[in-house]
PDB file of N, CA and C in Angstrom:
ATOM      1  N   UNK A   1      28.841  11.922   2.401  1.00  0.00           N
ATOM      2  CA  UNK A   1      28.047  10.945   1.715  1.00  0.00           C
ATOM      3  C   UNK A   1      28.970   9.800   1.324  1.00  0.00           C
ATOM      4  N   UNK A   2      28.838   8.383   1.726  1.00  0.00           N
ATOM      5  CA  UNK A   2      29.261   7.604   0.960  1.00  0.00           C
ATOM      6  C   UNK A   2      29.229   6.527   0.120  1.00  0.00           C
ATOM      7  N   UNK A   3      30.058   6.336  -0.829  1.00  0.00           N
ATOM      8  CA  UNK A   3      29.072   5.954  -2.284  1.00  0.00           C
ATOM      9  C   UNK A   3      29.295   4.032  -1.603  1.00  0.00           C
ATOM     10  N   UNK A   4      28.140   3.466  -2.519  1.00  0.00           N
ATOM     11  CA  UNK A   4      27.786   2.103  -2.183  1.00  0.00           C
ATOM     12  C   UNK A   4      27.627   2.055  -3.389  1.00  0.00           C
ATOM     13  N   UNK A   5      28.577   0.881  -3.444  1.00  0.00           N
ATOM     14  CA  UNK A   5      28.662   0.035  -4.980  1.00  0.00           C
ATOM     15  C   UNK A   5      27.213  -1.222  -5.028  1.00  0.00           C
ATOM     16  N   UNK A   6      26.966  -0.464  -6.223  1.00  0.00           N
ATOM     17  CA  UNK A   6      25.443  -1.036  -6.590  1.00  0.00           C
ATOM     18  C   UNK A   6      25.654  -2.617  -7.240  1.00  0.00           C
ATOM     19  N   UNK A   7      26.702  -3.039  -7.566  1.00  0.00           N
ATOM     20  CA  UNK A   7      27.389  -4.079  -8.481  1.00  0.00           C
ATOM     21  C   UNK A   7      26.852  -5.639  -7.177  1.00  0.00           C
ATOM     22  N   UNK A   8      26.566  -6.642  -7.682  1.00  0.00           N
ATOM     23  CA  UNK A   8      26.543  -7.635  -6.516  1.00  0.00           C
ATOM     24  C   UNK A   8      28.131  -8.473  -6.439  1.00  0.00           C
ATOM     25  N   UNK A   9      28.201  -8.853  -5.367  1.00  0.00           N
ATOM     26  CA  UNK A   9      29.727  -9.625  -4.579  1.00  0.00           C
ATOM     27  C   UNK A   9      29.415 -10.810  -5.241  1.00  0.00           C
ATOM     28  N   UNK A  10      30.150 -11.252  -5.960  1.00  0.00           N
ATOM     29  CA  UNK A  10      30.746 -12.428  -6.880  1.00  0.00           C
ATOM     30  C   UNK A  10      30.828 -13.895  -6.095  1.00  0.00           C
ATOM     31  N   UNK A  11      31.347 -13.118  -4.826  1.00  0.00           N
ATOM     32  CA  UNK A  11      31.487 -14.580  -3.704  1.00  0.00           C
ATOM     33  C   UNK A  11      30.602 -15.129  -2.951  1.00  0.00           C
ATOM     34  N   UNK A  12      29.235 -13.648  -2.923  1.00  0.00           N
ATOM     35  CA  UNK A  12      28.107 -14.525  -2.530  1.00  0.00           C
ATOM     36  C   UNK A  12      27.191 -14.590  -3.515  1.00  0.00           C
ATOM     37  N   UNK A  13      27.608 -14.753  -4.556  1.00  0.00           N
ATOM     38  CA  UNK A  13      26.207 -14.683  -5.301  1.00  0.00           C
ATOM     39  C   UNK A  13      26.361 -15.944  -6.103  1.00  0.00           C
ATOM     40  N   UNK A  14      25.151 -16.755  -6.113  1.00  0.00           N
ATOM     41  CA  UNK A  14      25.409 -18.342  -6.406  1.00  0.00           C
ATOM     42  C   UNK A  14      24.794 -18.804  -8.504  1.00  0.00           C
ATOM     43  N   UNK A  15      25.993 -18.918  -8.550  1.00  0.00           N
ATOM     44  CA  UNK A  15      25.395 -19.289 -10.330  1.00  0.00           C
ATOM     45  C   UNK A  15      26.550 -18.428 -11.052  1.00  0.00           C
ATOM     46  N   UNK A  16      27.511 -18.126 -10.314  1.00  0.00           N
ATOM     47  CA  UNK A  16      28.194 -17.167 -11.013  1.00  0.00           C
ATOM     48  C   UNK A  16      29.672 -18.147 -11.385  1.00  0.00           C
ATOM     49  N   UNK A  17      30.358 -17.937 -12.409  1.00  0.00           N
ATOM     50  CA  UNK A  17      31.393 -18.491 -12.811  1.00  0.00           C
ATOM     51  C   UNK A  17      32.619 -18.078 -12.203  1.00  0.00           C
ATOM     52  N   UNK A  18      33.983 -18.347 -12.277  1.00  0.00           N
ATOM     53  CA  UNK A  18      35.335 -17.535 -11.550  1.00  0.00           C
ATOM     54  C   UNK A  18      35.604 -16.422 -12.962  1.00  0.00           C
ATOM     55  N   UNK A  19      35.402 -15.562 -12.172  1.00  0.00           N
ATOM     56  CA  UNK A  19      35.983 -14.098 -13.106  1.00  0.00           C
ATOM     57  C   UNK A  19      34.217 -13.223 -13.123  1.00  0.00           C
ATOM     58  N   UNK A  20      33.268 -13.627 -12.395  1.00  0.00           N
ATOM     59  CA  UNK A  20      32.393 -12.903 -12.895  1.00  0.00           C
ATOM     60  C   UNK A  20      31.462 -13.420 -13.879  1.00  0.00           C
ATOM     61  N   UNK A  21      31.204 -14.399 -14.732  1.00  0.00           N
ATOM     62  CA  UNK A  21      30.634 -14.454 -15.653  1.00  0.00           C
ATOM     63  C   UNK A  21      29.437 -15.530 -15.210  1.00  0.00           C
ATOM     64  N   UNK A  22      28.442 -15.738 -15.860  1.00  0.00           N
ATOM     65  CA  UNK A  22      26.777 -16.597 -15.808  1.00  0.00           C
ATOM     66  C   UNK A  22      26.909 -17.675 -16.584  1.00  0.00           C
ATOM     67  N   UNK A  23      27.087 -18.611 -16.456  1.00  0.00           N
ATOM     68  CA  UNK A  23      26.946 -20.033 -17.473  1.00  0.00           C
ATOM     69  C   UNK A  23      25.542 -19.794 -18.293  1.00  0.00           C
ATOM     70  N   UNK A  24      25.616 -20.906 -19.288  1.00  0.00           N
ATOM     71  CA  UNK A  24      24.248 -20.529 -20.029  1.00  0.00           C
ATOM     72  C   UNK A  24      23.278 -21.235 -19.296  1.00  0.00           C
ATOM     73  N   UNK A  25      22.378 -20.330 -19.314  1.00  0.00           N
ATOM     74  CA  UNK A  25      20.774 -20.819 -18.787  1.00  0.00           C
ATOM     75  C   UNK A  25      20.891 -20.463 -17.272  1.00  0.00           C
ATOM     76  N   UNK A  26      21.640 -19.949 -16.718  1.00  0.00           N
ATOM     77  CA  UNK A  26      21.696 -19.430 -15.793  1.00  0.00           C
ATOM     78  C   UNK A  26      21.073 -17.764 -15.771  1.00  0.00           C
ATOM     79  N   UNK A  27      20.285 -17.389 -14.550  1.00  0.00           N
ATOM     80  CA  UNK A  27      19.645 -16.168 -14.677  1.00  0.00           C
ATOM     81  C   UNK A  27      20.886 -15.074 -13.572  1.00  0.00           C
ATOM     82  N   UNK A  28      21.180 -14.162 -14.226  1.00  0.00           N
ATOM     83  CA  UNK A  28      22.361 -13.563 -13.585  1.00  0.00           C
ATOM     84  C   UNK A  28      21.504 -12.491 -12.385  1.00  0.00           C
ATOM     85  N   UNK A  29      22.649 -12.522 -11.263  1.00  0.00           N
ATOM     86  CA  UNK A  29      21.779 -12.231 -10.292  1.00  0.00           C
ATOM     87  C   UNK A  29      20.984 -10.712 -10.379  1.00  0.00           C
ATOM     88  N   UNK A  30      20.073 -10.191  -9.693  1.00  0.00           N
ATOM     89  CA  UNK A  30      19.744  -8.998  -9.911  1.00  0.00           C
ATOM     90  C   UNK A  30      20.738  -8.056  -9.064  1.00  0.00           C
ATOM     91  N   UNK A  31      20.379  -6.205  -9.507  1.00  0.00           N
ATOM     92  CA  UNK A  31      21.186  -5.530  -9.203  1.00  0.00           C
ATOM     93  C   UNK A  31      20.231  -5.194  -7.096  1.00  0.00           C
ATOM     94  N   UNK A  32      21.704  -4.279  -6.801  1.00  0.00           N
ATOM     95  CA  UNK A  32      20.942  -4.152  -5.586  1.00  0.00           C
ATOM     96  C   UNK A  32      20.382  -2.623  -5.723  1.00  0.00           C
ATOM     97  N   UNK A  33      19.650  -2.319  -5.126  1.00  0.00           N
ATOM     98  CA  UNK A  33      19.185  -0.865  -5.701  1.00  0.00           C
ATOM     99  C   UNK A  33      20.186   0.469  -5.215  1.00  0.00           C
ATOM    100  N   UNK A  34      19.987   1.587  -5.838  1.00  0.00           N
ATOM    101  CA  UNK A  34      20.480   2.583  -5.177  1.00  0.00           C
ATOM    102  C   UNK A  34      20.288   3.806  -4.354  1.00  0.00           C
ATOM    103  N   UNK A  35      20.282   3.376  -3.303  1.00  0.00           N
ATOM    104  CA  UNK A  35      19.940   4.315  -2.019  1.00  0.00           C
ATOM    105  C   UNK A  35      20.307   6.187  -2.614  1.00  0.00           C
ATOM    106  N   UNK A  36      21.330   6.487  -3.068  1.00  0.00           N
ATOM    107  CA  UNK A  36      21.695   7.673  -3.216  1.00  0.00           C
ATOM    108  C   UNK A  36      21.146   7.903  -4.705  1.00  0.00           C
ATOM    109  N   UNK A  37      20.566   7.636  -5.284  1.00  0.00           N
ATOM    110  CA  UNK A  37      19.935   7.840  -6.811  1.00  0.00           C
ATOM    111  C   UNK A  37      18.445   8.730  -6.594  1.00  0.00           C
ATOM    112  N   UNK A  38      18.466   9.124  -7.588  1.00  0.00           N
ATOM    113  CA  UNK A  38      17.677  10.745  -7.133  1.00  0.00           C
ATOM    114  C   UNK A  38      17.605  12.167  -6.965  1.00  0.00           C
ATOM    115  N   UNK A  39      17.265  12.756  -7.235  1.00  0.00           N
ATOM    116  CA  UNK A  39      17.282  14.537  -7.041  1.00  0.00           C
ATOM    117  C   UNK A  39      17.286  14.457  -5.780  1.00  0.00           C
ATOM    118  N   UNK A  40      18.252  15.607  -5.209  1.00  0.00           N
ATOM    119  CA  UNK A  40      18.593  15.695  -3.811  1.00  0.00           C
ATOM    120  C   UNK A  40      17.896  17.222  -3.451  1.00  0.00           C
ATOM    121  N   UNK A  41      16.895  16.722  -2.592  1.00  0.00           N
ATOM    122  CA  UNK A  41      15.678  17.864  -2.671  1.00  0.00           C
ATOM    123  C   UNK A  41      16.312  18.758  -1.666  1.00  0.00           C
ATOM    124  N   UNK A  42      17.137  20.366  -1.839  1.00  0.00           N
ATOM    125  CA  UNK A  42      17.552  20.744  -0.366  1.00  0.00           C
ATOM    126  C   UNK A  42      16.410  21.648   0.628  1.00  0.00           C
ATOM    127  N   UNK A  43      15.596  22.127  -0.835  1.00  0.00           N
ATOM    128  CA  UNK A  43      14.344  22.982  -0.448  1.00  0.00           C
ATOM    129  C   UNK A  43      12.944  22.697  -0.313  1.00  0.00           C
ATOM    130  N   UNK A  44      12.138  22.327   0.495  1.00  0.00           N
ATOM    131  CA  UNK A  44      10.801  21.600   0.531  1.00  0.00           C
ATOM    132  C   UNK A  44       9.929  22.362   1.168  1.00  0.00           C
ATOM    133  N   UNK A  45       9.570  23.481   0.373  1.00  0.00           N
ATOM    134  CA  UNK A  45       8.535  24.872   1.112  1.00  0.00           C
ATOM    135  C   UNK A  45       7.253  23.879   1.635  1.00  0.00           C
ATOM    136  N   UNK A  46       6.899  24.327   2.807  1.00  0.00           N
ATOM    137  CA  UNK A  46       5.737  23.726   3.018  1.00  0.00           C
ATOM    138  C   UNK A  46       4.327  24.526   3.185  1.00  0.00           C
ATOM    139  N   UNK A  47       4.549  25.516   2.208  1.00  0.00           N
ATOM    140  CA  UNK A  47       3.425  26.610   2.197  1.00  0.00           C
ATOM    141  C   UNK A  47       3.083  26.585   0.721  1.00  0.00           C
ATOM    142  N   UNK A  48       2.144  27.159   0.444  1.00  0.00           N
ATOM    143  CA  UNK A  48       1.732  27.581  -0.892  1.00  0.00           C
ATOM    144  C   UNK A  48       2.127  28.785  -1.193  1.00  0.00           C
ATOM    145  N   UNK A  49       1.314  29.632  -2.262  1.00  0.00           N
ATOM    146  CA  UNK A  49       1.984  31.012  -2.585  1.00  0.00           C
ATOM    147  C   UNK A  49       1.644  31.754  -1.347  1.00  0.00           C
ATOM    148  N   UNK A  50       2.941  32.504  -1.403  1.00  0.00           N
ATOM    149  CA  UNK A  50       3.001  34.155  -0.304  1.00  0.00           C
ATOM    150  C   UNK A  50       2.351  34.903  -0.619  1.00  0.00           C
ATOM    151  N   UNK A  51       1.274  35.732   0.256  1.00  0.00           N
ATOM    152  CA  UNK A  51       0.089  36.815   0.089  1.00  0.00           C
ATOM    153  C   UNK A  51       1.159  37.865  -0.577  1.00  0.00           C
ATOM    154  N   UNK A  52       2.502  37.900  -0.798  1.00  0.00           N
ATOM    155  CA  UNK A  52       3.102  39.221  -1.903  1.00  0.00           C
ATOM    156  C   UNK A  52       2.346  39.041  -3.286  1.00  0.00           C
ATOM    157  N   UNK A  53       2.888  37.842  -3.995  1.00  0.00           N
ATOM    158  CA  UNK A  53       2.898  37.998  -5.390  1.00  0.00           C
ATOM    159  C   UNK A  53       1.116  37.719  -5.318  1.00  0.00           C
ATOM    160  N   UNK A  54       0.173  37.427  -4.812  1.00  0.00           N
ATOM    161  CA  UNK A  54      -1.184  37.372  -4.736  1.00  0.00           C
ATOM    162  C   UNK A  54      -2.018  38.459  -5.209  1.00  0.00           C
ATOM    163  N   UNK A  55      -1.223  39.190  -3.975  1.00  0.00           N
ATOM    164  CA  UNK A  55      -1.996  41.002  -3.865  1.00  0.00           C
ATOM    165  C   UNK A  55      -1.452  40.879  -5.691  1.00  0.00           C
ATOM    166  N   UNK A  56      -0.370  41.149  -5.569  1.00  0.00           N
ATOM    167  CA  UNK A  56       0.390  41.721  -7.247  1.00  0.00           C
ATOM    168  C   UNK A  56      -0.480  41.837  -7.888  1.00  0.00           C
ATOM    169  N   UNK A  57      -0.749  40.381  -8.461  1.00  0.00           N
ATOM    170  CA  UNK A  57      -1.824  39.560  -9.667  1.00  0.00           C
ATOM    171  C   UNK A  57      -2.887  39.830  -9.657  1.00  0.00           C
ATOM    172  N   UNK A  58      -3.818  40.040  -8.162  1.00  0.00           N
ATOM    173  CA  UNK A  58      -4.967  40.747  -8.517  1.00  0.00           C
ATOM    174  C   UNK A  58      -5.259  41.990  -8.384  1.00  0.00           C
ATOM    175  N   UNK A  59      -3.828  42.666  -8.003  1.00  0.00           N
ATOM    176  CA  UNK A  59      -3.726  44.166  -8.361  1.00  0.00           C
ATOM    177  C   UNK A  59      -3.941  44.576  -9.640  1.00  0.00           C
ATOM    178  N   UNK A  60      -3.393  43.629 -10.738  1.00  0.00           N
ATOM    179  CA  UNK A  60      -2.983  43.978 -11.970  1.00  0.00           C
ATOM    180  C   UNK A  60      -3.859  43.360 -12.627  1.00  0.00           C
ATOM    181  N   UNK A  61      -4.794  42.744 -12.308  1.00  0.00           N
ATOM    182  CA  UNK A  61      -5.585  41.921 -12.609  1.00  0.00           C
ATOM    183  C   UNK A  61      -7.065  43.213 -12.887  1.00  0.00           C
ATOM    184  N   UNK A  62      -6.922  43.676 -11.438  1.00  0.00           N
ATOM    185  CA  UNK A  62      -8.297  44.891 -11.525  1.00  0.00           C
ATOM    186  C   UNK A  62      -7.826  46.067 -12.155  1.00  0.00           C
ATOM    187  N   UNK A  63      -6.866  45.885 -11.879  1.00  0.00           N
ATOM    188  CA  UNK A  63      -6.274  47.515 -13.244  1.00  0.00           C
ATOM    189  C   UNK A  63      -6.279  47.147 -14.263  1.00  0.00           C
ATOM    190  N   UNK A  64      -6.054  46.001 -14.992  1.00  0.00           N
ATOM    191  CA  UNK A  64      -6.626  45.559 -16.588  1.00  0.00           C
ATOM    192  C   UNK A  64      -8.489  45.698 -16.391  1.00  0.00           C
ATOM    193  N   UNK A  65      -9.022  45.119 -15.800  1.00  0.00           N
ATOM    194  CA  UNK A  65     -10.259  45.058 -15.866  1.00  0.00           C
ATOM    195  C   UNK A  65     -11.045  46.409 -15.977  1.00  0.00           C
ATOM    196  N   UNK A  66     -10.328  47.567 -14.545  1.00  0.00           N
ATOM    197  CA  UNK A  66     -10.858  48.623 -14.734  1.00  0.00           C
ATOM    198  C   UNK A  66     -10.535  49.282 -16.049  1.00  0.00           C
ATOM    199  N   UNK A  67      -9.025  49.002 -16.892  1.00  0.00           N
ATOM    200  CA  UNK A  67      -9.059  49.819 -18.189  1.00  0.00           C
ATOM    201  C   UNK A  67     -10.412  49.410 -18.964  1.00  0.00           C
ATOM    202  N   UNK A  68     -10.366  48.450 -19.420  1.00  0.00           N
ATOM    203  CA  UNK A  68     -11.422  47.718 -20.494  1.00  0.00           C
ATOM    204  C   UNK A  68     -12.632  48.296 -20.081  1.00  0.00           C
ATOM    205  N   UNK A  69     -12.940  48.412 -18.948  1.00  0.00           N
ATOM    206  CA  UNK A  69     -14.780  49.043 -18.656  1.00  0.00           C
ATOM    207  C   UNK A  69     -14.370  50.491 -18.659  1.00  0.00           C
ATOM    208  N   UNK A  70     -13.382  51.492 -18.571  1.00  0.00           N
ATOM    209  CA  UNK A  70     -13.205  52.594 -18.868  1.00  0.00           C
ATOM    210  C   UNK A  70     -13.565  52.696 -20.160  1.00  0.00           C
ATOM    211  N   UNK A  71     -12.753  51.889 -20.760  1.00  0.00           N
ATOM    212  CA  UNK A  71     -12.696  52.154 -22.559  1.00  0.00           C
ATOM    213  C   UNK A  71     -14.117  51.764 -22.792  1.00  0.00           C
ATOM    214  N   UNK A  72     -15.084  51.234 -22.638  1.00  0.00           N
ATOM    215  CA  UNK A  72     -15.986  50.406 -22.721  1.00  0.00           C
ATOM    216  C   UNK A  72     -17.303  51.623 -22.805  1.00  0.00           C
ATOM    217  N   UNK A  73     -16.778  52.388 -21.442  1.00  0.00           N
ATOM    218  CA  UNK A  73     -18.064  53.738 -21.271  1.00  0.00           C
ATOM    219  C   UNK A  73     -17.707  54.362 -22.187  1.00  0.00           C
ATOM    220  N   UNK A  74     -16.428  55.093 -22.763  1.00  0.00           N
ATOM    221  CA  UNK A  74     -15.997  55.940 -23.263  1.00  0.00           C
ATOM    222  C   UNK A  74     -16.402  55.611 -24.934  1.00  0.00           C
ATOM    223  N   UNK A  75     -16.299  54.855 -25.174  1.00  0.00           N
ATOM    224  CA  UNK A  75     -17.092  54.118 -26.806  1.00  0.00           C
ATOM    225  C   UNK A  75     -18.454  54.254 -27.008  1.00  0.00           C
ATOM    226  N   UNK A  76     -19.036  53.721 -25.674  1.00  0.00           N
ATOM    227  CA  UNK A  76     -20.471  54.110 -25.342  1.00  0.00           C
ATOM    228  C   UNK A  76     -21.010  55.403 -25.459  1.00  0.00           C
ATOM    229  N   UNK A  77     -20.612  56.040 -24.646  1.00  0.00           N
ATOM    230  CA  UNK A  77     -20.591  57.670 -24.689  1.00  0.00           C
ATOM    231  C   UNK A  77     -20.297  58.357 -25.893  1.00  0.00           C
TER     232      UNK A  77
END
């Protein structure tokens, strides 16, 4: 990767004083943007959830449900 100075060149940039500096009433130039700025994404799944943890959740999902209507007859009764 190599880094690019985001700073603008002094020698082309017009309104600028010797050493860097903006006279008054002068608008100082803008920055240039930065290409490498950003979260550097290395992982980009292009699926949704995996049928593993699916089954899981509504495994555990109907085994809560079946307790509660167990308990449910059993109160009844």
């Amino acid at each position: 990767m190599s880094h690019i100075n985001p700073d603008p060149e002094p020698e082309r940039s017009t309104g600028l004083e010797p050493g860097g500096g903006v006279p008054p009433g002068e608008t100082p130039p803008a920055e240039s943007s930065l290409p490498e700025a950003g979260p550097q994404e290395t992982h980009n799944p292009t699926r949704g959830w995996s049928r593993g943890p699916l089954i899981v959740i509504l495994l555990v999902a109907a085994l809560i449900a079946a307790f509660f209507l167990a308990y449910a007859l059993v109160l009844i009764l």
